[in-house]
N, C-alpha and C. Protein backbone atom coordinates (compact mmCIF):
# COMPACT_ATOMS: atom_id res chain seq x y z
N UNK A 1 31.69 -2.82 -24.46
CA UNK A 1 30.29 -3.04 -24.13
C UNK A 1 29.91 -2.17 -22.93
N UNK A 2 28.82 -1.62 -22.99
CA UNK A 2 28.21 -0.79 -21.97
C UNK A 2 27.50 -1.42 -21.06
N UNK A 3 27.22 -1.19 -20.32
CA UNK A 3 26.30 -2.33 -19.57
C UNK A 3 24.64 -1.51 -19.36
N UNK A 4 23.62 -2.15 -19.07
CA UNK A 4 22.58 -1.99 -19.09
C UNK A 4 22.31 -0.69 -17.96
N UNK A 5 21.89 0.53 -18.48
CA UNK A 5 21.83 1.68 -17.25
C UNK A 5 20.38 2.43 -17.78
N UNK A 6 19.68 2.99 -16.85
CA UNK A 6 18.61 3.79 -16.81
C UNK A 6 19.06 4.84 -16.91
N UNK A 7 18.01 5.93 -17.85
CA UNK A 7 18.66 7.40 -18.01
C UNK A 7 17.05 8.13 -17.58
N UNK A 8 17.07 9.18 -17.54
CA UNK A 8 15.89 10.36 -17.85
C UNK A 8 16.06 9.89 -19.55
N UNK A 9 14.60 10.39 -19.94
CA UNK A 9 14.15 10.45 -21.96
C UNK A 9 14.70 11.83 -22.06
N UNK A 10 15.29 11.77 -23.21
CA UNK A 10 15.79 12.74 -23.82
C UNK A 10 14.70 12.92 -25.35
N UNK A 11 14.82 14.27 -25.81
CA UNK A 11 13.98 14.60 -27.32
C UNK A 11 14.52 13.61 -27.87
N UNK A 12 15.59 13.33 -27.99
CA UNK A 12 16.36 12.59 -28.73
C UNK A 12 15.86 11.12 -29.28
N UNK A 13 15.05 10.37 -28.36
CA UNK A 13 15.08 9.26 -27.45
C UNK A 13 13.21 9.18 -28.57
N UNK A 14 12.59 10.21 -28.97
CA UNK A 14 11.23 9.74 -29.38
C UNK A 14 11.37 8.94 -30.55
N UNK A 15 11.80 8.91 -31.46
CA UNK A 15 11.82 8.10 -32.45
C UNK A 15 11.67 6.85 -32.12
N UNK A 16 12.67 6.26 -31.04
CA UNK A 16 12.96 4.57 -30.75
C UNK A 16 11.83 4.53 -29.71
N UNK A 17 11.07 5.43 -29.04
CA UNK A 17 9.86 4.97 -28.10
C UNK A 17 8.81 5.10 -29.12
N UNK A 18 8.52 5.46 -30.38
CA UNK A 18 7.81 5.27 -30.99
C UNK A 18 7.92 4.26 -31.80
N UNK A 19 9.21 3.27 -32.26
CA UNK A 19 9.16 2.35 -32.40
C UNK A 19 8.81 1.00 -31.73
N UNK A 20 9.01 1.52 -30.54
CA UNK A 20 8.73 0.16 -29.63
C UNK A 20 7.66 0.15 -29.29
N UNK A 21 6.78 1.46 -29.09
CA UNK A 21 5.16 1.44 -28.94
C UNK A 21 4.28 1.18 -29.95
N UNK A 22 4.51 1.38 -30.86
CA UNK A 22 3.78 1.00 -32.42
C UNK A 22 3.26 -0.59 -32.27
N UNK A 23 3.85 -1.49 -31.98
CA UNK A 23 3.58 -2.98 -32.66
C UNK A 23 3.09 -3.30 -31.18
N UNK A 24 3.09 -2.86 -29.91
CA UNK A 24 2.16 -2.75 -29.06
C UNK A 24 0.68 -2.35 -29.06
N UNK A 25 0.47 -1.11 -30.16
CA UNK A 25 -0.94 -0.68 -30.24
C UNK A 25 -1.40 -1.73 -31.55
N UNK A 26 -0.66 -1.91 -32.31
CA UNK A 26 -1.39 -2.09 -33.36
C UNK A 26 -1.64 -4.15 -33.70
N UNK A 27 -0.29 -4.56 -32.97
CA UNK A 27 -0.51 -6.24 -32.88
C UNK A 27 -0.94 -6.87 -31.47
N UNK A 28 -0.76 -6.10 -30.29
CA UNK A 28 -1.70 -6.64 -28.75
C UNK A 28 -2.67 -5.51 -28.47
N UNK A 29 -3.28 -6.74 -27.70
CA UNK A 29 -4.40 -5.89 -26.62
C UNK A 29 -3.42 -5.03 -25.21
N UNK A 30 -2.13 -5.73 -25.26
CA UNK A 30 -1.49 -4.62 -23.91
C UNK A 30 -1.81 -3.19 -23.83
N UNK A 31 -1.90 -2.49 -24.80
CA UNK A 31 -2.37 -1.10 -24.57
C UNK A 31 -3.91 -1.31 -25.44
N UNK A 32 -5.09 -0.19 -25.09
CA UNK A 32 -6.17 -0.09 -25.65
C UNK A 32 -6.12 0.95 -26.82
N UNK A 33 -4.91 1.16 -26.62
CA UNK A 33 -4.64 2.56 -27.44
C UNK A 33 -4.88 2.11 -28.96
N UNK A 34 -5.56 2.45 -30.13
CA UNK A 34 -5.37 1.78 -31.34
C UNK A 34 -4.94 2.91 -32.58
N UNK A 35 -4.44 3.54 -31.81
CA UNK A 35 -3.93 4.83 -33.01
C UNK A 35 -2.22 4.85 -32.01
N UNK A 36 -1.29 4.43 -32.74
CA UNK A 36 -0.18 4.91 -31.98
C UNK A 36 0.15 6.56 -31.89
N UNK A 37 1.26 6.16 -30.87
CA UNK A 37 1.52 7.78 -30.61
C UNK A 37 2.72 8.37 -31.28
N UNK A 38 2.69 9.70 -31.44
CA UNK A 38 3.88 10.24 -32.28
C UNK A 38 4.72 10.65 -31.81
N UNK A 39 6.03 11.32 -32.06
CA UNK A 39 7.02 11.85 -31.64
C UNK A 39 6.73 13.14 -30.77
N UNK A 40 5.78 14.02 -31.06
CA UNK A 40 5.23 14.63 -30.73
C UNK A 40 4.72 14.03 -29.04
N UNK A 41 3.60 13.78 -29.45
CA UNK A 41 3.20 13.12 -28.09
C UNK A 41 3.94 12.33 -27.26
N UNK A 42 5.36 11.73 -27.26
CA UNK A 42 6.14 11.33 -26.50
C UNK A 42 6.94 12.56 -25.90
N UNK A 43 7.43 13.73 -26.58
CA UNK A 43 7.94 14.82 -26.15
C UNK A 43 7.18 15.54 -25.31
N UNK A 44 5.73 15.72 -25.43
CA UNK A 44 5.06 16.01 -24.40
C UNK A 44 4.76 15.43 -22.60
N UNK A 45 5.15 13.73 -23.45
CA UNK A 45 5.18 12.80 -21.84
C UNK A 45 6.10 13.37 -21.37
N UNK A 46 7.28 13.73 -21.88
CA UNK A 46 8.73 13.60 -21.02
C UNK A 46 8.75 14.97 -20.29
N UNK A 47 7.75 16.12 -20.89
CA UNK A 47 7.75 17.34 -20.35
C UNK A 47 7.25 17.25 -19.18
N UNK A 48 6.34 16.26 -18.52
CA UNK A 48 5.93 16.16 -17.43
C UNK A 48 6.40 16.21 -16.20
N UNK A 49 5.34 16.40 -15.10
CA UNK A 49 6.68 16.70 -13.88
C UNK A 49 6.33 15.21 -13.54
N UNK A 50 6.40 14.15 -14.03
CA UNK A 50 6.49 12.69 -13.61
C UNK A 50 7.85 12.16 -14.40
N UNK A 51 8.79 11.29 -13.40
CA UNK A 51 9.69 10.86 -14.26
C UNK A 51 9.37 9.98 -15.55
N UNK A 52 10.19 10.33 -16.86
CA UNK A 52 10.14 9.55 -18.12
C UNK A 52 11.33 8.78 -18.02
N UNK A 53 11.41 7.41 -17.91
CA UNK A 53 13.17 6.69 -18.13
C UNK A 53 13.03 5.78 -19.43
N UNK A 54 14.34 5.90 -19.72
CA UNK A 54 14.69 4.96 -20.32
C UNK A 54 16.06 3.98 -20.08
N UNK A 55 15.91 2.80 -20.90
CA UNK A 55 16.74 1.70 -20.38
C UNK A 55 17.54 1.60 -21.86
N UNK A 56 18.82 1.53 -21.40
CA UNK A 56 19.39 1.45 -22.83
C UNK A 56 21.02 0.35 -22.49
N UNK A 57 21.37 -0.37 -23.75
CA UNK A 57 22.67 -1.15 -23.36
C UNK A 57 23.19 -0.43 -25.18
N UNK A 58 24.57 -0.17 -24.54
CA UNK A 58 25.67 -0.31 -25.74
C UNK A 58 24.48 1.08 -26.48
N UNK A 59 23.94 2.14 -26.22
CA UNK A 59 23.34 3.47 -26.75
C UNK A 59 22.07 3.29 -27.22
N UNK A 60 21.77 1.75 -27.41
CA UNK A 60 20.28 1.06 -27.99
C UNK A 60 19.40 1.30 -26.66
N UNK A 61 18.56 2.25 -27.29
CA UNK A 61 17.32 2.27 -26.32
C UNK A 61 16.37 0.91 -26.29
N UNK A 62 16.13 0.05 -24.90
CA UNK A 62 15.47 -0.94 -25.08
C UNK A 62 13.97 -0.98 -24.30
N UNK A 63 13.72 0.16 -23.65
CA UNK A 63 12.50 0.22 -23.59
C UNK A 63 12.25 1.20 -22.46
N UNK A 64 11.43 1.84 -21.87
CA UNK A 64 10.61 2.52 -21.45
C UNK A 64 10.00 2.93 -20.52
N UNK A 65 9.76 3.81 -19.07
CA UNK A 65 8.68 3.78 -18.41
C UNK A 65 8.47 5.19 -18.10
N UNK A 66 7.24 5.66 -17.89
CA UNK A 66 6.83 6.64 -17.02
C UNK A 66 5.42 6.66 -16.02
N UNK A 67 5.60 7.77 -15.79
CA UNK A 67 4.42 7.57 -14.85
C UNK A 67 3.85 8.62 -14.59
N UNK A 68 2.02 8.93 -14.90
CA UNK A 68 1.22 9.81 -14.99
C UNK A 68 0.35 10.47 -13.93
N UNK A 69 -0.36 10.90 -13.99
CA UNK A 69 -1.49 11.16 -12.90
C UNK A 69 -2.21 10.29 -12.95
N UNK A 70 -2.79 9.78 -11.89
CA UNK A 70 -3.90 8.36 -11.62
C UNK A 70 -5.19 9.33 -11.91
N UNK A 71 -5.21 10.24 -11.19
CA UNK A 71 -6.91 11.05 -11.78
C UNK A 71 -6.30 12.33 -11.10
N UNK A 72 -7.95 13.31 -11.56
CA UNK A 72 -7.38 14.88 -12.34
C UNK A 72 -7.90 15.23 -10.43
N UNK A 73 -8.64 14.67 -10.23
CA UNK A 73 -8.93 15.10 -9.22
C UNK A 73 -7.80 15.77 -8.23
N UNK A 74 -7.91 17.26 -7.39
CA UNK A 74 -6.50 17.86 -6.48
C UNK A 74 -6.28 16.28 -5.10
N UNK A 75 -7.32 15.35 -4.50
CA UNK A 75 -6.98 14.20 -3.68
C UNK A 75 -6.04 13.49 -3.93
N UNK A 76 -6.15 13.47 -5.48
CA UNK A 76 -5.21 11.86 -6.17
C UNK A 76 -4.12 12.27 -6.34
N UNK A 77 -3.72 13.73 -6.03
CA UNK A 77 -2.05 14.05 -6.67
C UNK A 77 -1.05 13.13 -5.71
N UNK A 78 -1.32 12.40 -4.92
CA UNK A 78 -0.31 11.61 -4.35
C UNK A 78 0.07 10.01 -4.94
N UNK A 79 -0.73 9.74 -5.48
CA UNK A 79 -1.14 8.80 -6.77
C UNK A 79 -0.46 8.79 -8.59
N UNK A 80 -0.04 8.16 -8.16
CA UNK A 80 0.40 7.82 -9.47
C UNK A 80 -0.04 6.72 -10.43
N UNK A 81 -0.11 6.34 -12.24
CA UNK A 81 -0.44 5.49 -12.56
C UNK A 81 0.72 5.35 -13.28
N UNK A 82 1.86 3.90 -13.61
CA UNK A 82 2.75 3.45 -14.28
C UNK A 82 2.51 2.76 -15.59
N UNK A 83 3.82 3.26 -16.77
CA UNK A 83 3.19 2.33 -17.82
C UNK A 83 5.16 2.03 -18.32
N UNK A 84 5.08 0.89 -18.75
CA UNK A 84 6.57 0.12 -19.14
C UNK A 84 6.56 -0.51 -20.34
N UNK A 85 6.95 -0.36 -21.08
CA UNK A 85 7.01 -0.94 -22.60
C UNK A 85 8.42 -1.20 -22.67
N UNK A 86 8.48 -2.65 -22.96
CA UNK A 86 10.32 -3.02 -23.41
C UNK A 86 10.07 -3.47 -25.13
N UNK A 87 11.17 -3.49 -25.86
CA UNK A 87 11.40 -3.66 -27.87
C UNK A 87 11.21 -5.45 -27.05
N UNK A 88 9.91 -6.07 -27.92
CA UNK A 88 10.10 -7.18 -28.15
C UNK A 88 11.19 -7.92 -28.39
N UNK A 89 12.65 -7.50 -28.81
CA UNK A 89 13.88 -7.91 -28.96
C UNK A 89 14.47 -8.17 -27.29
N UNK A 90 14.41 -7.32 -26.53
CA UNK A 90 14.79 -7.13 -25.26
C UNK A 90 14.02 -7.94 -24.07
N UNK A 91 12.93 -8.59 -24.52
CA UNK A 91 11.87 -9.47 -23.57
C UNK A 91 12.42 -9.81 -22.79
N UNK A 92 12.61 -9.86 -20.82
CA UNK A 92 13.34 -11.24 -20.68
C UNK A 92 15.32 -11.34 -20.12
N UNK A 93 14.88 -9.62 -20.18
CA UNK A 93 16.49 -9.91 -20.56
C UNK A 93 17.01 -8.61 -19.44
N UNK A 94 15.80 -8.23 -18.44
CA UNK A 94 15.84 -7.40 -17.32
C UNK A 94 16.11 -6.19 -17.22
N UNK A 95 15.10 -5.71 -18.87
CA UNK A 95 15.10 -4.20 -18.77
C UNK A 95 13.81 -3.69 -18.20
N UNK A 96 12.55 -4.74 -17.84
CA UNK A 96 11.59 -3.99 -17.28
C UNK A 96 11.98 -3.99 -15.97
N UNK A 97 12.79 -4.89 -15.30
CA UNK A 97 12.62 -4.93 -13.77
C UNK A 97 13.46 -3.58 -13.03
N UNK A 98 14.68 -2.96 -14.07
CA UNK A 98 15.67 -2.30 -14.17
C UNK A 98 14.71 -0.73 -14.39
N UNK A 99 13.88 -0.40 -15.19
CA UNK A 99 12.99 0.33 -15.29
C UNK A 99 11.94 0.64 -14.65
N UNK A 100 11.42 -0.30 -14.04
CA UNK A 100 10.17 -0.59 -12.50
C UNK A 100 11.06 0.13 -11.66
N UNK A 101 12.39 -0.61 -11.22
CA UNK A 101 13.72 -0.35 -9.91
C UNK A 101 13.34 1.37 -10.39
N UNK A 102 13.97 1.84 -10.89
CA UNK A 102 14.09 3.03 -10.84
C UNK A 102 12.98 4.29 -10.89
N UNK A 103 12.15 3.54 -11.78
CA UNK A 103 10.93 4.96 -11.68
C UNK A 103 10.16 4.91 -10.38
N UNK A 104 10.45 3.52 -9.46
CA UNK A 104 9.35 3.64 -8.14
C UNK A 104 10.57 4.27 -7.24
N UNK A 105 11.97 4.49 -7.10
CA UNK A 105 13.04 4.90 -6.77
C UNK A 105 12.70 6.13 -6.48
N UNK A 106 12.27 7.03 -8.26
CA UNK A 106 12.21 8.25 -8.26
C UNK A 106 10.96 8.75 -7.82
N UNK A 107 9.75 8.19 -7.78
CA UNK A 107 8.52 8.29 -7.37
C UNK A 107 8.75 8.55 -6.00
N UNK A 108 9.38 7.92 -5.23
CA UNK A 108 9.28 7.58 -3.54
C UNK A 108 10.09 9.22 -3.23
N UNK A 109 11.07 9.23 -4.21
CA UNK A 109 11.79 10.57 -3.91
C UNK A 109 11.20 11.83 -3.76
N UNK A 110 10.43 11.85 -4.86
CA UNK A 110 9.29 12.81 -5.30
C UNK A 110 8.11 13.17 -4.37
N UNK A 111 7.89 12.11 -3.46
CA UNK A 111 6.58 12.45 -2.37
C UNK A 111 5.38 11.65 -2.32
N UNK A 112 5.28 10.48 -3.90
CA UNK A 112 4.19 10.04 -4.17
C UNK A 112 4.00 8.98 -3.13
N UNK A 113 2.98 8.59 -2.91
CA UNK A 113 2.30 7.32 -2.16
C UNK A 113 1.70 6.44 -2.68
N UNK A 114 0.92 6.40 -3.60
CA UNK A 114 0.89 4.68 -4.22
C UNK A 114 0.93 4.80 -5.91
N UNK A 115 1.84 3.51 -6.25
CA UNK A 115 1.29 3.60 -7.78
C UNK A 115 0.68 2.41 -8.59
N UNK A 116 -0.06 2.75 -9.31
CA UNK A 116 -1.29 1.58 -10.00
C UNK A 116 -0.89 1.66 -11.27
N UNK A 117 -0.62 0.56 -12.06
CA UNK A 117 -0.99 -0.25 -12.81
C UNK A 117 -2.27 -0.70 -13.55
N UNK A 118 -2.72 -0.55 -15.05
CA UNK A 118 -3.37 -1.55 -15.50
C UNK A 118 -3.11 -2.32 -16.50
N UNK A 119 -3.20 -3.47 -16.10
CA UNK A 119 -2.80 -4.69 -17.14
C UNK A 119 -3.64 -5.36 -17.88
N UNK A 120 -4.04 -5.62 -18.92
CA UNK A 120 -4.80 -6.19 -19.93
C UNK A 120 -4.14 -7.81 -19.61
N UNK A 121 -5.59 -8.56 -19.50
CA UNK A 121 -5.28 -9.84 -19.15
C UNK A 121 -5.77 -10.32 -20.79
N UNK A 122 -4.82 -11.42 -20.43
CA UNK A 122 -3.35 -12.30 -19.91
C UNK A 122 -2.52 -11.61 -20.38
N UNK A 123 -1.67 -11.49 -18.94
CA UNK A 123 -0.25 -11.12 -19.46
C UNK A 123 0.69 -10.97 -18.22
N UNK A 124 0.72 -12.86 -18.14
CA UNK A 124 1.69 -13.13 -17.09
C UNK A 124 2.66 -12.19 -16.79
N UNK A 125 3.72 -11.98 -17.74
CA UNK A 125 4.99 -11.40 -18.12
C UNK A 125 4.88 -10.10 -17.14
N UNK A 126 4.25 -9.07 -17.44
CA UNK A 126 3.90 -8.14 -17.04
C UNK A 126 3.23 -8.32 -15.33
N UNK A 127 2.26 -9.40 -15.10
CA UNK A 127 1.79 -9.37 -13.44
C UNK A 127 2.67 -10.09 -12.87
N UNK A 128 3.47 -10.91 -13.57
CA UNK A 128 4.97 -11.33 -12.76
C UNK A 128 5.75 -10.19 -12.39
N UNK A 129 5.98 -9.35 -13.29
CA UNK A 129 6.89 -8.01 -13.05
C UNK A 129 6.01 -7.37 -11.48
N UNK A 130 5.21 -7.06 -11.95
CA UNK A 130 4.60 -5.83 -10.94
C UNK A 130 4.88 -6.26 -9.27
N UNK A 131 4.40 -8.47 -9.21
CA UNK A 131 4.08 -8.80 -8.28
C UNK A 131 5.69 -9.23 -7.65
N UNK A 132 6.38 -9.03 -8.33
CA UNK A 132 8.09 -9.17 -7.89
C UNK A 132 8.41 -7.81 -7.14
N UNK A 133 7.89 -6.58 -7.52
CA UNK A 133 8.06 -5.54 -6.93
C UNK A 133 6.92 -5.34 -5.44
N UNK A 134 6.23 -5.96 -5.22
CA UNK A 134 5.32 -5.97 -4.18
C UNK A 134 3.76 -5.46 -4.34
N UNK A 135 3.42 -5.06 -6.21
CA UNK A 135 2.28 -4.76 -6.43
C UNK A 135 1.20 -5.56 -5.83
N UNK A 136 0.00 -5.60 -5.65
CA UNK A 136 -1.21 -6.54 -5.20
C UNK A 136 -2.20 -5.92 -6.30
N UNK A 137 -3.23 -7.12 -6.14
CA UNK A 137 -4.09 -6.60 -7.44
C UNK A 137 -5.28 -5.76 -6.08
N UNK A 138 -5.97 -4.94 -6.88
CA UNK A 138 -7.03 -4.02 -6.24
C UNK A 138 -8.13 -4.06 -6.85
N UNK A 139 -8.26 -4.51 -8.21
CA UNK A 139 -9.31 -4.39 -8.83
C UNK A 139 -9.41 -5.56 -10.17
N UNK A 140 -10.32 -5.71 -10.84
CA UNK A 140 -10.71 -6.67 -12.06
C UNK A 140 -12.29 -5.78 -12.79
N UNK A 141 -11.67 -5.51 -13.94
CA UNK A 141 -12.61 -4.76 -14.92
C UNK A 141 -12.71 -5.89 -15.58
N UNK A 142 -13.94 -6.60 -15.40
CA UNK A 142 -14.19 -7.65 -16.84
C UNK A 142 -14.79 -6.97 -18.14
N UNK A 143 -14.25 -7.64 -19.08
CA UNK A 143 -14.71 -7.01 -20.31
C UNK A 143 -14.98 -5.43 -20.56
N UNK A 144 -13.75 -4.69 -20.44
CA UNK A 144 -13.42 -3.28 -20.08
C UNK A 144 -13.47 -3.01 -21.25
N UNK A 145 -12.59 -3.69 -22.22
CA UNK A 145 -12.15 -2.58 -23.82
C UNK A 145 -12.45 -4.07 -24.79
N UNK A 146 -12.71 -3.28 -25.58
CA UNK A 146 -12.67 -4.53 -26.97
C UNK A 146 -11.47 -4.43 -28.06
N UNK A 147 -10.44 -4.98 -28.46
CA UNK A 147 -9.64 -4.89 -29.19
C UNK A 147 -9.48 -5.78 -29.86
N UNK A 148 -8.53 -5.83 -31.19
CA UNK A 148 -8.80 -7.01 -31.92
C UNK A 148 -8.97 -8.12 -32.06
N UNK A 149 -10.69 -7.87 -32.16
CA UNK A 149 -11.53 -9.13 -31.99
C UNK A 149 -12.24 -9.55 -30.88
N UNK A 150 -11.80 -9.00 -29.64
CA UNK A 150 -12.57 -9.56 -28.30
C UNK A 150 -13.00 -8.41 -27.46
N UNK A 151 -13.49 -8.91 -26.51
CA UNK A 151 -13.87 -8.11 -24.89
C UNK A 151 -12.53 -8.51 -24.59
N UNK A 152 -11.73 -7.48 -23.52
CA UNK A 152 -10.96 -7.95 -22.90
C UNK A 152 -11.00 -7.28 -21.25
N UNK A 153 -10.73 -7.96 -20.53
CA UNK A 153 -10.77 -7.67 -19.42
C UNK A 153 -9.19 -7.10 -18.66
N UNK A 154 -9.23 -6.39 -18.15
CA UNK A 154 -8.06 -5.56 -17.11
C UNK A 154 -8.01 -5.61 -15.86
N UNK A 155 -6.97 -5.69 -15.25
CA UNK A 155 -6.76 -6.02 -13.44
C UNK A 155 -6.12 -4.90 -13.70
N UNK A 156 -6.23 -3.88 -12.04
CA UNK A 156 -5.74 -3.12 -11.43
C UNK A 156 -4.48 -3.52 -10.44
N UNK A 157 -4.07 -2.90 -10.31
CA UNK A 157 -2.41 -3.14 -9.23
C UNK A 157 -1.72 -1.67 -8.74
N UNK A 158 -1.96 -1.80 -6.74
CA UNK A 158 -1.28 -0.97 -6.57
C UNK A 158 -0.22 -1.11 -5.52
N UNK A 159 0.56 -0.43 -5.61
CA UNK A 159 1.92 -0.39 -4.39
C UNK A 159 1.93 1.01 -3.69
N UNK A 160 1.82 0.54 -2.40
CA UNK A 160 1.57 1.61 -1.72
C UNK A 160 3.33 2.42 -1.91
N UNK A 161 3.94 3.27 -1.87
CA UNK A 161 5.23 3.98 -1.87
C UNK A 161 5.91 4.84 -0.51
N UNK A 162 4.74 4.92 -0.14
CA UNK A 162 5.29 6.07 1.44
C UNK A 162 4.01 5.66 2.28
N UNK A 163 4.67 6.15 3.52
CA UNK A 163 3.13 5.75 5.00
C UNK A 163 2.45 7.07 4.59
N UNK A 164 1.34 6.70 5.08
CA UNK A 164 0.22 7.22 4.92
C UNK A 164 -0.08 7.89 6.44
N UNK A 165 0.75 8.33 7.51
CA UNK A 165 0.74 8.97 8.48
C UNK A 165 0.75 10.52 8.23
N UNK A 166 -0.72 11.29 9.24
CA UNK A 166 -0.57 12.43 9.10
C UNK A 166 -1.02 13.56 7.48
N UNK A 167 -0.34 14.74 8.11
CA UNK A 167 -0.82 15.49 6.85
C UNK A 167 0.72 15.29 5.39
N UNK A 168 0.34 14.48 4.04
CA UNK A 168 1.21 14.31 3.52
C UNK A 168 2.42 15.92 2.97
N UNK A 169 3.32 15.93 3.00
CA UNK A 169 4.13 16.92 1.86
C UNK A 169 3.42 16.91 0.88
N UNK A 170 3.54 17.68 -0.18
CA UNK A 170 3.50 18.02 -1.68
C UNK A 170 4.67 16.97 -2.24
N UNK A 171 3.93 16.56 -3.52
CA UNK A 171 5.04 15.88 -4.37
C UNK A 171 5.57 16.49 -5.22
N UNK A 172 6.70 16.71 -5.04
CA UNK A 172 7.77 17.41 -6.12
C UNK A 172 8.19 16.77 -7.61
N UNK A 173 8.14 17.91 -8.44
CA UNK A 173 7.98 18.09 -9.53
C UNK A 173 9.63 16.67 -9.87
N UNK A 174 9.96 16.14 -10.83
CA UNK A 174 11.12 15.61 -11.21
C UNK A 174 12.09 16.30 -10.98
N UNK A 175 12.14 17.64 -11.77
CA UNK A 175 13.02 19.02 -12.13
C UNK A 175 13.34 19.68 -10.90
N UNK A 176 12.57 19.04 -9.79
CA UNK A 176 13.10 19.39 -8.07
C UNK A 176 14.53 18.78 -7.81
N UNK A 177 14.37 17.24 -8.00
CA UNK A 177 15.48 16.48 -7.67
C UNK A 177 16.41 17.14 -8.26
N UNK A 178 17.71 16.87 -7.93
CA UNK A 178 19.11 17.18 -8.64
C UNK A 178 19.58 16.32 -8.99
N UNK A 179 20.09 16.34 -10.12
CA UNK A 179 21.21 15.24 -11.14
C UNK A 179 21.95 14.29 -10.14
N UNK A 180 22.44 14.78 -9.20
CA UNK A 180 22.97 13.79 -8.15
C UNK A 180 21.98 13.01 -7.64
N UNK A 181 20.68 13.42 -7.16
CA UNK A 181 19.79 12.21 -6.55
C UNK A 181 19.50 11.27 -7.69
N UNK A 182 19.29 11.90 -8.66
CA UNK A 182 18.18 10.85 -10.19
C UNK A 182 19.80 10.16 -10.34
N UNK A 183 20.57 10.34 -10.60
CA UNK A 183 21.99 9.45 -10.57
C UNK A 183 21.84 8.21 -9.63
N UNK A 184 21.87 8.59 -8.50
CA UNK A 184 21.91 7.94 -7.28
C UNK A 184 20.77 7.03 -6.93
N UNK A 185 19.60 7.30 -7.53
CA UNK A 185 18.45 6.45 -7.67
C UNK A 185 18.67 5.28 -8.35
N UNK A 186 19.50 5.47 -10.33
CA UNK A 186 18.95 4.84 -11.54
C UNK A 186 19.84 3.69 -11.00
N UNK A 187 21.12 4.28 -10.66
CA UNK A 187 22.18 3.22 -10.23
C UNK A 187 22.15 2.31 -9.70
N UNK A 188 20.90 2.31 -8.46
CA UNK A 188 20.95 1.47 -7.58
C UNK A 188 20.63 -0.13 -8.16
């Protein structure tokens, strides 16, 4: 038995994130997304200079995180926005907290300063996660998106990552770090 470890996404790796994202778009309101995404478009996330992880036990990929640009604007590049998807099989069983641990790990490494969250309410599960890591809510969009069948409303959540003293560094690309730091991060 292997025990539960965080990796970087590999090409390899889109098939099973497109399985686990599918019955997210198409049976909850957790994502607004209502066309899932393809293999394609997951290979493009991972090209990003934001870390893509995954969480896997015994070679089974069990779920997911990365993290995007919060807005296009050149201010917000210190900003990040997070998204975590675990296989409904895996609920519960401490692959999101293991996946949170590490991508805010690699974020902090990287230069960023805060990252946000949006969560489609209700969904304890998920604002339990965030608020275990020290997220706070910042915002409440009532009746933001409509998905099957309703208005639904979304809370914002952010964690600040670095002080805010002075003129910040540049945040470095993933592909900056070396295999020894992203090691030394997932592990922890």
């Amino acid at each position: 038995m292997m025990p539960m470890h965080c990796r970087l996404a590999r090409p390899a790796d889109a098939p099973r994130l497109v399985e686990i994202y599918t019955p997210y778009v198409t049976s909850t309101a957790v994502t607004f997304a209502t066309v899932p995404l393809t293999e394609a478009d997951f290979l493009h996330k991972m090209q990003d200079v934001f870390p893509f992880l995954v969480c896997e036990e015994n070679g089974q990929v069990m779920g997911y995180a990365y993290a995007a640009a919060f807005r296009a604007k050149e201010a917000y590049r210190w900003d990040v926005e997070l998204s975590i998807y675990v296989d409904a099989a895996a609920h519960r069983q401490g692959v999101g907290s293991k996946l949170m641990s590490g991508l805010l790990g690699l974020l902090r490494a990287q230069g960023y300063k805060s990252a946000y969250s949006c969560i489609t309410l209700p969904n304890e599960p998920s604002l339990c996660l965030h608020q275990r890591f020290g997220f706070t809510q910042v915002g409440l969009f009532e009746n933001a998106g409509y998905k099957l069948g309703k208005w639904r409303s979304v809370t914002w959540l952010r964690l600040p990552l670095g002080d805010f003293n002075g003129e910040p560094a540049e945040p470095v690309a993933i592909s900056q770090l070396s295999e020894n730091q992203i090691m030394h991060i997932l592990e922890r």
